[in-house]
PDB file of N, CA and C in Angstrom:
ATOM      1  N   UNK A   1     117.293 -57.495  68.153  1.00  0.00           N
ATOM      2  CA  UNK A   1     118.063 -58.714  68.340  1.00  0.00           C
ATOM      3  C   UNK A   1     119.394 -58.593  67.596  1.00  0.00           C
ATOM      4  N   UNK A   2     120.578 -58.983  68.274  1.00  0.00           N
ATOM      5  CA  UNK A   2     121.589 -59.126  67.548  1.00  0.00           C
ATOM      6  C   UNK A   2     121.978 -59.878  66.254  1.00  0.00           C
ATOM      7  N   UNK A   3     122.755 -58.969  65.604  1.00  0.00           N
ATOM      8  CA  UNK A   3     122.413 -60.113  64.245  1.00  0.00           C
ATOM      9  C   UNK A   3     124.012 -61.183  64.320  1.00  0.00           C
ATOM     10  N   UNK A   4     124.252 -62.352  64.859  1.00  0.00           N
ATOM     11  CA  UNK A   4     124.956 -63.530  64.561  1.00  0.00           C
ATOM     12  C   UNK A   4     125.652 -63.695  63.856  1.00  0.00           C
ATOM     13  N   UNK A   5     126.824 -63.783  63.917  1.00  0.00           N
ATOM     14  CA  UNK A   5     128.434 -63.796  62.952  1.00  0.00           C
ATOM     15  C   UNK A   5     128.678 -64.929  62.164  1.00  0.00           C
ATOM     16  N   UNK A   6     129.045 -65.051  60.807  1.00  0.00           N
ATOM     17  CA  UNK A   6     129.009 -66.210  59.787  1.00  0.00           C
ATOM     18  C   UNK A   6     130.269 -67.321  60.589  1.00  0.00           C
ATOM     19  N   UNK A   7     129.907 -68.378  60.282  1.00  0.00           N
ATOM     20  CA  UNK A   7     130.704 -69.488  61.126  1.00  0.00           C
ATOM     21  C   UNK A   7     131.547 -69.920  59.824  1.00  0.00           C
ATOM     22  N   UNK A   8     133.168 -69.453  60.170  1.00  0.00           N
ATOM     23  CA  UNK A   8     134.240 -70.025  59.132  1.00  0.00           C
ATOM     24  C   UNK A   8     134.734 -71.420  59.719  1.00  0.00           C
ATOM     25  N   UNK A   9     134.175 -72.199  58.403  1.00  0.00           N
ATOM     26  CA  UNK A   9     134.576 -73.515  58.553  1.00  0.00           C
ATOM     27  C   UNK A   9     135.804 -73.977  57.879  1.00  0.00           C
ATOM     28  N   UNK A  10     137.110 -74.328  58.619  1.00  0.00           N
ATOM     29  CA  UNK A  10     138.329 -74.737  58.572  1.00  0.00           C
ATOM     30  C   UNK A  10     138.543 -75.983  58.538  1.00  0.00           C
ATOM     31  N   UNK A  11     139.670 -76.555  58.198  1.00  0.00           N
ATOM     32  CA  UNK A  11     140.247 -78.060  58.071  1.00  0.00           C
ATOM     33  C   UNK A  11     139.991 -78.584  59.588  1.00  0.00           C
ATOM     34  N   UNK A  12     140.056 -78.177  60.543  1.00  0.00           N
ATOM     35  CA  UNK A  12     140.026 -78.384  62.073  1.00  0.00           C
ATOM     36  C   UNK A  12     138.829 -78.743  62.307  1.00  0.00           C
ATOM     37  N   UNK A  13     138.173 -80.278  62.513  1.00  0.00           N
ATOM     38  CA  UNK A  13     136.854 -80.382  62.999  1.00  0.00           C
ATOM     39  C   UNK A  13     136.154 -79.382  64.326  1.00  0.00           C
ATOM     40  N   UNK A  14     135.061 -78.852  64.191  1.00  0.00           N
ATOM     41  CA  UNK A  14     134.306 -78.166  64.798  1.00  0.00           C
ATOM     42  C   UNK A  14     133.029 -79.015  65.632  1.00  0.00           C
ATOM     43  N   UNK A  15     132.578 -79.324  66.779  1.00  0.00           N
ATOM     44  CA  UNK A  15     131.565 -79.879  67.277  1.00  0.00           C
ATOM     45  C   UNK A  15     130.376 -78.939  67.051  1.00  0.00           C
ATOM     46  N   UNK A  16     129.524 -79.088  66.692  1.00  0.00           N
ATOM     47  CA  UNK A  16     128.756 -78.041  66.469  1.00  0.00           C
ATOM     48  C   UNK A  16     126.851 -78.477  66.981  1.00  0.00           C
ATOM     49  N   UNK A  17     125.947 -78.025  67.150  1.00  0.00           N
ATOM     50  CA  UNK A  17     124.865 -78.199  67.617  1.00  0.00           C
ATOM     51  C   UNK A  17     123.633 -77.360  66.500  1.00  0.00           C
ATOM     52  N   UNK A  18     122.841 -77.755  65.958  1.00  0.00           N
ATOM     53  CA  UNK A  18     121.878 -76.801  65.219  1.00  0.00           C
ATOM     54  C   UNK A  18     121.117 -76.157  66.312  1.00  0.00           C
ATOM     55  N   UNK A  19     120.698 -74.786  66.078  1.00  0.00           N
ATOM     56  CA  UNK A  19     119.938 -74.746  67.635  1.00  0.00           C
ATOM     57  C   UNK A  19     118.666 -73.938  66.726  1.00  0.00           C
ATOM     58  N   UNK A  20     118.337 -73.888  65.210  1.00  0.00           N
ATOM     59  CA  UNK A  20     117.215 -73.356  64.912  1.00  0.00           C
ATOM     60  C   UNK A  20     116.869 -73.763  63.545  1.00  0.00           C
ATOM     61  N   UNK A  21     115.654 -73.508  62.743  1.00  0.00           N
ATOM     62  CA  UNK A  21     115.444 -73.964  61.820  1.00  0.00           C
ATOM     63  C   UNK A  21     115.742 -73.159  60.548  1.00  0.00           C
ATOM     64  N   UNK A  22     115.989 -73.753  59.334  1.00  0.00           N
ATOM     65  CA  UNK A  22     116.478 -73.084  58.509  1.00  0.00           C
ATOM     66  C   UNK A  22     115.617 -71.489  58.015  1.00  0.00           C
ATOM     67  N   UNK A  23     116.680 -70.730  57.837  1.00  0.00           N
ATOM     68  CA  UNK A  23     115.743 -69.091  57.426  1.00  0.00           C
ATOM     69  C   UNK A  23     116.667 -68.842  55.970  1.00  0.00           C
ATOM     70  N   UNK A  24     115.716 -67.587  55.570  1.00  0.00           N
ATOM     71  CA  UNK A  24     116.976 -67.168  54.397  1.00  0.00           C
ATOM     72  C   UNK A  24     117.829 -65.817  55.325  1.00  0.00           C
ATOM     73  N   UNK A  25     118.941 -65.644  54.497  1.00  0.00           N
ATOM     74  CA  UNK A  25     119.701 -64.314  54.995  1.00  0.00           C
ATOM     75  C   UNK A  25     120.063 -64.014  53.628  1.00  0.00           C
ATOM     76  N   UNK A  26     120.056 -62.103  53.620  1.00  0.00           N
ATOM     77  CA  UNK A  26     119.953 -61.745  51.969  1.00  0.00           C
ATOM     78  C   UNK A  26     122.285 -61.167  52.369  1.00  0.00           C
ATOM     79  N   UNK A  27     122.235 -61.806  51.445  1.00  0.00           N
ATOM     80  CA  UNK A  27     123.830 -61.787  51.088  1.00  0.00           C
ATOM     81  C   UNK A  27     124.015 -61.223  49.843  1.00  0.00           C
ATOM     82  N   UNK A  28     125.632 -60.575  49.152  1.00  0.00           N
ATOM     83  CA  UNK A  28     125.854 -60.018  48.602  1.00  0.00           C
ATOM     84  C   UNK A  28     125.320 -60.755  47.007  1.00  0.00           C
ATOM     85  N   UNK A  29     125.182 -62.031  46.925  1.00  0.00           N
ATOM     86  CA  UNK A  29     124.918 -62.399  45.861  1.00  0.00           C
ATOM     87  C   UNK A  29     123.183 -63.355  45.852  1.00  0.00           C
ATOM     88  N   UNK A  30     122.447 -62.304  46.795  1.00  0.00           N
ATOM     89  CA  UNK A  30     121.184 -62.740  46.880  1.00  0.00           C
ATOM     90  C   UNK A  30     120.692 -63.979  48.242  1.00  0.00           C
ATOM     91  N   UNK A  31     120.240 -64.294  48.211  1.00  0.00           N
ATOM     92  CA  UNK A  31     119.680 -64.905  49.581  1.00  0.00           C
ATOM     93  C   UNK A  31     120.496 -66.545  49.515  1.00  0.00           C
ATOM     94  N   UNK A  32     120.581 -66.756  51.166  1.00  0.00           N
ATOM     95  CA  UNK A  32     121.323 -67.946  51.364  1.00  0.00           C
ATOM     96  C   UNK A  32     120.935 -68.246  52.454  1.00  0.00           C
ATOM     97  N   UNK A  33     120.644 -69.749  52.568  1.00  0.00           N
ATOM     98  CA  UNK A  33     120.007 -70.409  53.308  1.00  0.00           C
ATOM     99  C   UNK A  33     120.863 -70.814  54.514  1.00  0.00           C
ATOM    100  N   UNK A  34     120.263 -70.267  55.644  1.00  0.00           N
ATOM    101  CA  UNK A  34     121.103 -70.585  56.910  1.00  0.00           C
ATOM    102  C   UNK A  34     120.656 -71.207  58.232  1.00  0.00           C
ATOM    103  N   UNK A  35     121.237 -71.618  58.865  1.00  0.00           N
ATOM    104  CA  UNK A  35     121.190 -72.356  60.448  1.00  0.00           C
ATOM    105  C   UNK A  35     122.031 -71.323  61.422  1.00  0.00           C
ATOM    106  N   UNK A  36     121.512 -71.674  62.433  1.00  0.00           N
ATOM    107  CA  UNK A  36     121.948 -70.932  63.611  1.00  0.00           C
ATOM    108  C   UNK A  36     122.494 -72.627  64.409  1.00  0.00           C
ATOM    109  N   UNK A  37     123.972 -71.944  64.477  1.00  0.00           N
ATOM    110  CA  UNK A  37     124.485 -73.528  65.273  1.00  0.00           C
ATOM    111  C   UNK A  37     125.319 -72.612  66.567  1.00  0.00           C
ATOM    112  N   UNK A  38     125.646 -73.807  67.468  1.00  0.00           N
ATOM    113  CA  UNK A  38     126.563 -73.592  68.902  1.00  0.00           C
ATOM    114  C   UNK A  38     127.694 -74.704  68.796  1.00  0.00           C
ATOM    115  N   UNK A  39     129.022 -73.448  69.019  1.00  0.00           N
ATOM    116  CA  UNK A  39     129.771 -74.486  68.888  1.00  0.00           C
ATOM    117  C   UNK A  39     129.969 -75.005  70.584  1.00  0.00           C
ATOM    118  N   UNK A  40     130.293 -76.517  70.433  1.00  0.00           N
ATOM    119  CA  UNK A  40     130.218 -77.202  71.754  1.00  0.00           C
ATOM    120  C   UNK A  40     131.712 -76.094  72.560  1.00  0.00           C
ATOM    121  N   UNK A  41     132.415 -76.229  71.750  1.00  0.00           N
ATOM    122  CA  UNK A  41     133.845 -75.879  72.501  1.00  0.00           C
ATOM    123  C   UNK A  41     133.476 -74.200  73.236  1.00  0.00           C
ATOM    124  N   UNK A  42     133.181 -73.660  72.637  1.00  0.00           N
ATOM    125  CA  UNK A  42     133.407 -72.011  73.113  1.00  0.00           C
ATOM    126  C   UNK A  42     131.763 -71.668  73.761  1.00  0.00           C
ATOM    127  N   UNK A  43     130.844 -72.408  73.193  1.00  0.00           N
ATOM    128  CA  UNK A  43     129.225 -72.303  73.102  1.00  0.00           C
ATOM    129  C   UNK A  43     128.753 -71.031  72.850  1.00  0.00           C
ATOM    130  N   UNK A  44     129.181 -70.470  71.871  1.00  0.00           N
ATOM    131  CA  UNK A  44     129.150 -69.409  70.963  1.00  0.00           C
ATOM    132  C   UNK A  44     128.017 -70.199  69.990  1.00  0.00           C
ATOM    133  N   UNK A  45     127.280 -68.802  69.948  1.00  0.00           N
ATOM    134  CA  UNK A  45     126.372 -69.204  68.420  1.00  0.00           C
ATOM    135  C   UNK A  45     126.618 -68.334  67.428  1.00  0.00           C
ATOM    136  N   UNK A  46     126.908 -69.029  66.397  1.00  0.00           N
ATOM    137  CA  UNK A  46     126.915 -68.540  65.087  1.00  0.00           C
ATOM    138  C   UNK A  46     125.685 -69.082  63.711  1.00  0.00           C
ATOM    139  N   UNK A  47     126.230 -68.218  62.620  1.00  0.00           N
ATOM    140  CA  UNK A  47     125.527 -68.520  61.315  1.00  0.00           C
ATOM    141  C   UNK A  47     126.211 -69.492  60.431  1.00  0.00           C
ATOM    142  N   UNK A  48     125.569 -70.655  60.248  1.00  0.00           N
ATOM    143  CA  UNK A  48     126.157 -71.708  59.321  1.00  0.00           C
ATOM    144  C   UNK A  48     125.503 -71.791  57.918  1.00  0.00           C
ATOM    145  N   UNK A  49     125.579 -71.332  56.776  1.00  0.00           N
ATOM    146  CA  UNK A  49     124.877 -71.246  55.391  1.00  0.00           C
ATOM    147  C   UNK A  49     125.290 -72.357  55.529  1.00  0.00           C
ATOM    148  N   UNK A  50     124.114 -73.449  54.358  1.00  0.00           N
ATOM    149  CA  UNK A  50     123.857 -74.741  54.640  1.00  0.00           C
ATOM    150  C   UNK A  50     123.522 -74.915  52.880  1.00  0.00           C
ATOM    151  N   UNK A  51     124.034 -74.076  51.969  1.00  0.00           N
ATOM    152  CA  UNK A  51     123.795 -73.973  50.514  1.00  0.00           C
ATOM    153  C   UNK A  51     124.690 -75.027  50.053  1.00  0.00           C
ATOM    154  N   UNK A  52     125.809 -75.333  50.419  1.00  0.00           N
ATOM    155  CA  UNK A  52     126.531 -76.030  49.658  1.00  0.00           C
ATOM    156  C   UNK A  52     125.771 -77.791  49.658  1.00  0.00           C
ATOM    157  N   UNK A  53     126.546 -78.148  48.658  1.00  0.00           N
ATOM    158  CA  UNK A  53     125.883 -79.888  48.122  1.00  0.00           C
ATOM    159  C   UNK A  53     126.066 -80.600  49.109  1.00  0.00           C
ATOM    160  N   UNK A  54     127.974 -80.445  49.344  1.00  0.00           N
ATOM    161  CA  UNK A  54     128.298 -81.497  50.067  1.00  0.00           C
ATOM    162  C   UNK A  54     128.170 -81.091  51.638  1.00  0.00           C
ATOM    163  N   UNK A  55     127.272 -80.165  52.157  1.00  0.00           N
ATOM    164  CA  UNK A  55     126.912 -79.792  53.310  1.00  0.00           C
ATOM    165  C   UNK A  55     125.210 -80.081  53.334  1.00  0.00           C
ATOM    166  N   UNK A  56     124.670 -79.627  52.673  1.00  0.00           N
ATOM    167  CA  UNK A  56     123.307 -79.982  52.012  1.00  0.00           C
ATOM    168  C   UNK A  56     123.058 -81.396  52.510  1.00  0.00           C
ATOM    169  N   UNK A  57     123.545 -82.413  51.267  1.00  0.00           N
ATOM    170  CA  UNK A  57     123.544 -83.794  51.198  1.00  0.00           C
ATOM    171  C   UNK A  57     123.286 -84.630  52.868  1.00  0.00           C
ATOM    172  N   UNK A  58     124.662 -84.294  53.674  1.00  0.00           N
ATOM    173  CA  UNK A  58     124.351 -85.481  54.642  1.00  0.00           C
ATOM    174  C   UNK A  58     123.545 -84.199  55.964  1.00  0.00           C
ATOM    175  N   UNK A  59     123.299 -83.096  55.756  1.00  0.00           N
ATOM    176  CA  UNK A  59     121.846 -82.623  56.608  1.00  0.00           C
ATOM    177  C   UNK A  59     120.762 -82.896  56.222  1.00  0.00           C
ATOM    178  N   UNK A  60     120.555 -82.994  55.087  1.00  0.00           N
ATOM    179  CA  UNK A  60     119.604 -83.761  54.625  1.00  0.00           C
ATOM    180  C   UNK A  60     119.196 -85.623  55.393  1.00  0.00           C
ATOM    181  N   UNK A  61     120.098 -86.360  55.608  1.00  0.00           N
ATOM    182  CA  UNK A  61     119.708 -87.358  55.787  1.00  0.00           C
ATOM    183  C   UNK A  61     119.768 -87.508  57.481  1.00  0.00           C
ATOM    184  N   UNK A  62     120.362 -86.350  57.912  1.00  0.00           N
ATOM    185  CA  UNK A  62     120.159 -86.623  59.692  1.00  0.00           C
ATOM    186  C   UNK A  62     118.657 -85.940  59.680  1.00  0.00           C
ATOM    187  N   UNK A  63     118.338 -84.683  59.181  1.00  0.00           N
ATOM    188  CA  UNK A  63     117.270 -83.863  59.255  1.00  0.00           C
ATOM    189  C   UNK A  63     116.031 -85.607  59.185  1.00  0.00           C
ATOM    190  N   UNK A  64     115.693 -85.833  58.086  1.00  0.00           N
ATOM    191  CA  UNK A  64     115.315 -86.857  57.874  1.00  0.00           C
ATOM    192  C   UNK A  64     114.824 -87.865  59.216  1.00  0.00           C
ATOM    193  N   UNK A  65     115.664 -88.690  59.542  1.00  0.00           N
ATOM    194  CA  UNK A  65     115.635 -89.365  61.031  1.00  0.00           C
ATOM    195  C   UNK A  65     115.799 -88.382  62.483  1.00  0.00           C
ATOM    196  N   UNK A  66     115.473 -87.310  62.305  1.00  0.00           N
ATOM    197  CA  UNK A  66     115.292 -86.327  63.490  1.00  0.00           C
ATOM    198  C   UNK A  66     113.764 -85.868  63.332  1.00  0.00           C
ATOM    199  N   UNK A  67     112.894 -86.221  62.855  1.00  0.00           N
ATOM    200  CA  UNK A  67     111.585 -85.648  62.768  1.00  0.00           C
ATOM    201  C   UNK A  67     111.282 -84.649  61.995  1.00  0.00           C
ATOM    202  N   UNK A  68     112.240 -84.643  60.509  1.00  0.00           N
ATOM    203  CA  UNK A  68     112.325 -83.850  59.760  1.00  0.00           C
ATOM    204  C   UNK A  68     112.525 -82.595  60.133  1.00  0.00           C
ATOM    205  N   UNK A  69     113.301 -82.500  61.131  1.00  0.00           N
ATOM    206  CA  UNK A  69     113.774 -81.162  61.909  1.00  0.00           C
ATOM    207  C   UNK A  69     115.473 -80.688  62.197  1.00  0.00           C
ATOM    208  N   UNK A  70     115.881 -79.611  61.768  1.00  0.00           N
ATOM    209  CA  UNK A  70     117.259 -79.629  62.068  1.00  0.00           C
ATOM    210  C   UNK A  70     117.838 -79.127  63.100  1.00  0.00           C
ATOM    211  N   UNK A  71     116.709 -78.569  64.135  1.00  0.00           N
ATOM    212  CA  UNK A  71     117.079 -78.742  65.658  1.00  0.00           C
ATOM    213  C   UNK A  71     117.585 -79.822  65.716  1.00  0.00           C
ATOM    214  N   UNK A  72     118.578 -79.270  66.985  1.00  0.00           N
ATOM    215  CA  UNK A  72     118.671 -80.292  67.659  1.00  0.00           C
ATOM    216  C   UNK A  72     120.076 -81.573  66.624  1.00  0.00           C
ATOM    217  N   UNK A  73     120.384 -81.025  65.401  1.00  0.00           N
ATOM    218  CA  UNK A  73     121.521 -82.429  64.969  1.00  0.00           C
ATOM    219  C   UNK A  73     122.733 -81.435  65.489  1.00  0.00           C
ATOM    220  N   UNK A  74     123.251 -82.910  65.866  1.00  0.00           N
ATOM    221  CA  UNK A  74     124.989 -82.489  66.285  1.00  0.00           C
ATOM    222  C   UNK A  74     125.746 -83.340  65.035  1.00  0.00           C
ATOM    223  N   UNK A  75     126.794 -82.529  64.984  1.00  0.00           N
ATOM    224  CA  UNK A  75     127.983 -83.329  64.133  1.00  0.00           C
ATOM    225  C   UNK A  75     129.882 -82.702  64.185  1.00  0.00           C
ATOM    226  N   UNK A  76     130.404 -83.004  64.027  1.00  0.00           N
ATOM    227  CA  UNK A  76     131.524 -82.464  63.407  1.00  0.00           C
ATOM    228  C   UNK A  76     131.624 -82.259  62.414  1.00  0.00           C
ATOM    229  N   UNK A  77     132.062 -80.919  62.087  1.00  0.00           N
ATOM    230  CA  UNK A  77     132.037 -80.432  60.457  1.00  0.00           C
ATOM    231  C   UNK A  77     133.432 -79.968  60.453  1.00  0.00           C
ATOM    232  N   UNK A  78     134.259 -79.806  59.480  1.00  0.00           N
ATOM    233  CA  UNK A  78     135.394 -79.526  58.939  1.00  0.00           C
ATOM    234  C   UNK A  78     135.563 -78.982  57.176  1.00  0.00           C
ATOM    235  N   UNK A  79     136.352 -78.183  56.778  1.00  0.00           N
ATOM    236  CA  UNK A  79     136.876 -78.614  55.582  1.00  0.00           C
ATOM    237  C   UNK A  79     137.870 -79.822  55.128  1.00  0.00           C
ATOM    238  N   UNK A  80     137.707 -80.203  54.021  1.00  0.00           N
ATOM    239  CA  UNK A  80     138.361 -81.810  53.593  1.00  0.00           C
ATOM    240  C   UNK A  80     139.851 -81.222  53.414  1.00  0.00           C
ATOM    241  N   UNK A  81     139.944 -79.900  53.090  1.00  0.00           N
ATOM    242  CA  UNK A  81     140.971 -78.986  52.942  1.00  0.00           C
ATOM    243  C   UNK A  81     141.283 -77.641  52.509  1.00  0.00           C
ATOM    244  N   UNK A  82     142.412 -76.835  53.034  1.00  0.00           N
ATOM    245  CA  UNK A  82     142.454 -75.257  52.992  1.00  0.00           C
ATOM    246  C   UNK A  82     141.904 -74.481  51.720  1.00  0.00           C
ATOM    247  N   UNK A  83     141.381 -75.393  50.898  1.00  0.00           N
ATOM    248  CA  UNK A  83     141.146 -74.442  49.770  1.00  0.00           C
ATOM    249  C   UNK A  83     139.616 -73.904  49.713  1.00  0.00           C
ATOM    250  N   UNK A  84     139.940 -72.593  48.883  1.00  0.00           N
ATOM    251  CA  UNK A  84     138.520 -72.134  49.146  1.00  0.00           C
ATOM    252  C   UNK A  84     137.167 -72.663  49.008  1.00  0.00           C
ATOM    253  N   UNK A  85     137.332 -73.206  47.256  1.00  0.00           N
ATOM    254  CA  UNK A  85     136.170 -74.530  46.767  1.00  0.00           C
ATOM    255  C   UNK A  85     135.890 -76.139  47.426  1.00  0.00           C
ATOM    256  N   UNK A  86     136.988 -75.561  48.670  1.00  0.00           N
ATOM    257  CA  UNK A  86     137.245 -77.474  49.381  1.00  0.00           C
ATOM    258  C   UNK A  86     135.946 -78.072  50.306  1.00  0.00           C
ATOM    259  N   UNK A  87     135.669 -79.023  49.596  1.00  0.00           N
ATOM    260  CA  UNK A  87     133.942 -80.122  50.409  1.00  0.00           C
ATOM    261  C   UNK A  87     134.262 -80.045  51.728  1.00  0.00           C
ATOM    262  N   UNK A  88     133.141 -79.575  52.318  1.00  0.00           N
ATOM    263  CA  UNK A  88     132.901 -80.027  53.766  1.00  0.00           C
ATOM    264  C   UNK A  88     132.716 -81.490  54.003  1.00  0.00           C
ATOM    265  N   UNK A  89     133.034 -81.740  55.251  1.00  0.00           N
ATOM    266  CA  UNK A  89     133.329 -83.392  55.225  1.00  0.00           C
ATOM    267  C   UNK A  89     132.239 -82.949  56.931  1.00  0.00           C
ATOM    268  N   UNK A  90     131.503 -83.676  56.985  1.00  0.00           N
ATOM    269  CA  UNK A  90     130.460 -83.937  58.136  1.00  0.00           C
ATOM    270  C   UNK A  90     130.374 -85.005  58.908  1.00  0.00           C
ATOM    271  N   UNK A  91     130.528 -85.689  60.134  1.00  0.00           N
ATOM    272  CA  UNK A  91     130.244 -86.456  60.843  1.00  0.00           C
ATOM    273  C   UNK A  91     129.466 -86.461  61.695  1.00  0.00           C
ATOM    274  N   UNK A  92     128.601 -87.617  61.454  1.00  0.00           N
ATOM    275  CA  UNK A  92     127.244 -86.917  62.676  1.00  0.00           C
ATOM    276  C   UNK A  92     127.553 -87.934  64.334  1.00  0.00           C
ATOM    277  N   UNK A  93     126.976 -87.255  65.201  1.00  0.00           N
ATOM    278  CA  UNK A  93     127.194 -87.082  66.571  1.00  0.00           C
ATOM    279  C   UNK A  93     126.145 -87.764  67.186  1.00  0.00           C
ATOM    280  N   UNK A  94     125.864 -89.085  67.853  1.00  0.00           N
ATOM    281  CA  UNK A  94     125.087 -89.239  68.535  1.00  0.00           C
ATOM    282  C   UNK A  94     124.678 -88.302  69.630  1.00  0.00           C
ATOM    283  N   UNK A  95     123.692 -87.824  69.851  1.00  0.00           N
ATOM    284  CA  UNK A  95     123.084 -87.120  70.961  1.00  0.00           C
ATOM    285  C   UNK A  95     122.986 -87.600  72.555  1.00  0.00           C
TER     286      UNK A  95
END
């Protein structure tokens, strides 16, 4: 199976789709927790690490009201801004 290209998340909202459940992937500084998402625009699938807080935080609360499952959430994701340490800012997507 092909192995899936890391999804760079930019200031530019992204529509995005989860299409699997969380796995680990072993990275240069030890294992990191990832999703397999589709972006709506190109419907390309990529790898979304899902480690950070402020990415964490509100998957956490769609996962939650989805049947404790992260199939299946849509949202727009973006950076808040160009910098490297800059919060993802998330909006979730009615289905």
């Amino acid at each position: 199976m092909e192995e899936l290209p890391l999804l760079k998340v930019g200031v530019i909202p992204s529509r995005l789709t989860i299409v699997s459940e969380p796995y680990v992937k072993l990275g240069f500084r030890g294992y990191m927790p990832c999703v397999n998402v589709r972006i709506e625009k190109s419907g390309l699938d990529k790898v979304l690490v899902i480690s950070a807080k402020s990415l964490a935080e509100p998957l956490e609360e769609l996962r939650l009201v989805n049947d404790n499952c992260f199939t299946g959430l849509k949202f727009d994701l973006c950076k808040a801004d160009d910098s490297k340490m800059s919060l993802y800012v998330l909006k979730p997507v009615s289905k």
